[in-house]
C-alpha atoms as a PDB file:
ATOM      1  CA  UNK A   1     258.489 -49.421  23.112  1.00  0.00           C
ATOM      2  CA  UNK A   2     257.127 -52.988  23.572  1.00  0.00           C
ATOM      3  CA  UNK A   3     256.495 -55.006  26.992  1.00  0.00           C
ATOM      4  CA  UNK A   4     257.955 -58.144  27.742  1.00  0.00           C
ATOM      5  CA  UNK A   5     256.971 -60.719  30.039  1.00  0.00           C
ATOM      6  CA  UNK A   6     260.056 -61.678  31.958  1.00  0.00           C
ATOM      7  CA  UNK A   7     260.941 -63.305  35.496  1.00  0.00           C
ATOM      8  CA  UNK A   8     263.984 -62.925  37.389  1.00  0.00           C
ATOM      9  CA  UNK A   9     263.819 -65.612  39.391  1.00  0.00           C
ATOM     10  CA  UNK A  10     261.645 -68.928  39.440  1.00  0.00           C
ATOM     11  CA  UNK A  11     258.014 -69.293  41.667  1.00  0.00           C
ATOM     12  CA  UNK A  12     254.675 -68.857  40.958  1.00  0.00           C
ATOM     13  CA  UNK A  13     252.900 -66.135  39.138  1.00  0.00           C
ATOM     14  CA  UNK A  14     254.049 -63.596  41.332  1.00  0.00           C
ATOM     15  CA  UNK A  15     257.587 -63.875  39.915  1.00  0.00           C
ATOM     16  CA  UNK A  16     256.065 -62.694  36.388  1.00  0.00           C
ATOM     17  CA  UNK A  17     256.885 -58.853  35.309  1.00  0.00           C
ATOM     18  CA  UNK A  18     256.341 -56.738  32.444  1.00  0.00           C
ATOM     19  CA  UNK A  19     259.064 -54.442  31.236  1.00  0.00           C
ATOM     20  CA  UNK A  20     258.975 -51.848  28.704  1.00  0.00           C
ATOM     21  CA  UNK A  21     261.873 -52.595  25.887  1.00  0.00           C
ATOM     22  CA  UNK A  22     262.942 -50.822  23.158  1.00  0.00           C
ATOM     23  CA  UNK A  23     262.631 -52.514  19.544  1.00  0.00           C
ATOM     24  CA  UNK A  24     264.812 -51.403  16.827  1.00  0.00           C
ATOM     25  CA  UNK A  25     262.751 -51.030  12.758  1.00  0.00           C
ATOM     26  CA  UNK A  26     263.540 -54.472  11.227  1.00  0.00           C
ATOM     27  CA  UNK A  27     266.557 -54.513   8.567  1.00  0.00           C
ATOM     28  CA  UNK A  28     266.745 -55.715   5.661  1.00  0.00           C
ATOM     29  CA  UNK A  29     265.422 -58.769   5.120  1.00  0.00           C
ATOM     30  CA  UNK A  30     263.648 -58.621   8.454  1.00  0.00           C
ATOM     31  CA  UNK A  31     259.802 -58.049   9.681  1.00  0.00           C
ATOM     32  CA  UNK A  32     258.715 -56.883  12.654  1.00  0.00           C
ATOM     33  CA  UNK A  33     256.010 -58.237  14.383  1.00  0.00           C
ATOM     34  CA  UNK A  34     252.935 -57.304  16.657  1.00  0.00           C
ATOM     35  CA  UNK A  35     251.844 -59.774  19.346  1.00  0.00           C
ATOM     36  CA  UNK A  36     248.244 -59.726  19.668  1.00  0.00           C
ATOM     37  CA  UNK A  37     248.052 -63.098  22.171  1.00  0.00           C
ATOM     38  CA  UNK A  38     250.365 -65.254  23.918  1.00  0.00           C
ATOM     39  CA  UNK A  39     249.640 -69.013  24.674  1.00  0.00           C
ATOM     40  CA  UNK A  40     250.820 -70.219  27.671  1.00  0.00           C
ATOM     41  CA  UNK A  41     251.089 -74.070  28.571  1.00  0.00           C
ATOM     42  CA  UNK A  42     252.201 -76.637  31.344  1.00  0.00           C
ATOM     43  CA  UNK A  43     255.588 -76.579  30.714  1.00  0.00           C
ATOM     44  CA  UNK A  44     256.275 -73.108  30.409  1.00  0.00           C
ATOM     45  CA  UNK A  45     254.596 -72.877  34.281  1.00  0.00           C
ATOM     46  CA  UNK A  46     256.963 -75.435  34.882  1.00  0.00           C
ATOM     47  CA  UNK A  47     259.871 -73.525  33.585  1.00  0.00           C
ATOM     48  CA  UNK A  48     259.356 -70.397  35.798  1.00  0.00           C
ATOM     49  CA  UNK A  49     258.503 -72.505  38.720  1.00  0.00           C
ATOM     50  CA  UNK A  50     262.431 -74.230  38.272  1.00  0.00           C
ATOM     51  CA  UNK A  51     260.415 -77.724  37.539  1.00  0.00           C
ATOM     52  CA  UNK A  52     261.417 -78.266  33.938  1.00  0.00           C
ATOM     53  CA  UNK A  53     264.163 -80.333  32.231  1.00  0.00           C
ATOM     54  CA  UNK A  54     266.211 -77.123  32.076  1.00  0.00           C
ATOM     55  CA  UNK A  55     266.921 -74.594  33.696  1.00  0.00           C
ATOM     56  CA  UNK A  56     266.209 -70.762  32.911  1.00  0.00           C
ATOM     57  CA  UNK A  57     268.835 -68.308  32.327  1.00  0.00           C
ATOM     58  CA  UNK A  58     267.432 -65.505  34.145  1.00  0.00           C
ATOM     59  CA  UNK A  59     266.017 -63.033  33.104  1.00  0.00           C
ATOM     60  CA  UNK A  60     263.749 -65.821  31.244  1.00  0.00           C
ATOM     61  CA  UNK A  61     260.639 -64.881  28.978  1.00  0.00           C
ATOM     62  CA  UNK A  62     257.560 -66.909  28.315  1.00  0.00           C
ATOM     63  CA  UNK A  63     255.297 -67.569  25.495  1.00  0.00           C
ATOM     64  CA  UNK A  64     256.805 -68.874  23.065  1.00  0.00           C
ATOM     65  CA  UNK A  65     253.295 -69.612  20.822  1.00  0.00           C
ATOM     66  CA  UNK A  66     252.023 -66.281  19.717  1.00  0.00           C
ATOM     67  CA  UNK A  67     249.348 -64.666  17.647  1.00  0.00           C
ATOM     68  CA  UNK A  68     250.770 -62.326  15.762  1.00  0.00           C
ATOM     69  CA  UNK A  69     250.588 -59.432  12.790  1.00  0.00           C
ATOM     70  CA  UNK A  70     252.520 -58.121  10.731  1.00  0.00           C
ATOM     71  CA  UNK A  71     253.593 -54.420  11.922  1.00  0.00           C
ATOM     72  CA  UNK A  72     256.969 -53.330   9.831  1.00  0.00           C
ATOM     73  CA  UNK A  73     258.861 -55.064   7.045  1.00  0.00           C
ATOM     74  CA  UNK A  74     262.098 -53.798   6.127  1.00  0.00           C
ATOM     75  CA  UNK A  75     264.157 -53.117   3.019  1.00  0.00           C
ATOM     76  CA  UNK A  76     263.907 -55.953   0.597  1.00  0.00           C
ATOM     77  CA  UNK A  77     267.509 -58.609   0.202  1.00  0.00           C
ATOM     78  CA  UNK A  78     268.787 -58.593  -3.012  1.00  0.00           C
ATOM     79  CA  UNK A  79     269.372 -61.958  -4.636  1.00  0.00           C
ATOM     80  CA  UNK A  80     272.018 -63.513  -5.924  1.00  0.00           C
END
């Protein structure tokens, strides 16, 4: 299981909820990552708060600049 931040609807910081998801090994080809810190910035408070150029598609998730490691890599791709 990971968490997600996620908002179902825009407004302030009370809008912002963490759900559990499921997250499949990577396949081939594929890594799977470990979030160790999100960055969050004035336009992404904009963007829950309904203030940005676009709209979210709710549910919307935030932080989208992440620190990351490596967890899982999965089977190699053959070349060629």
């Amino acid at each position: 299981m990971a968490r997600v931040v996620r908002f179902r609807k825009v407004g302030g910081p009370e809008v912002l909820q963490i759900d559990e998801v499921d997250v499949p090994p990577p396949a081939k080809g594929e890594v799977q990552i470990r979030i160790k810190a999100i960055g969050l910035n004035r336009a992404e408070s904009m963007f829950r708060s309904g203030q940005y150029l676009e709209e979210p598609k709710l549910p919307a998730r935030l932080g989208y600049e992440a620190a990351i490691a490596v967890a899982a890599v999965g089977p190699a791709r053959r070349e060629g």
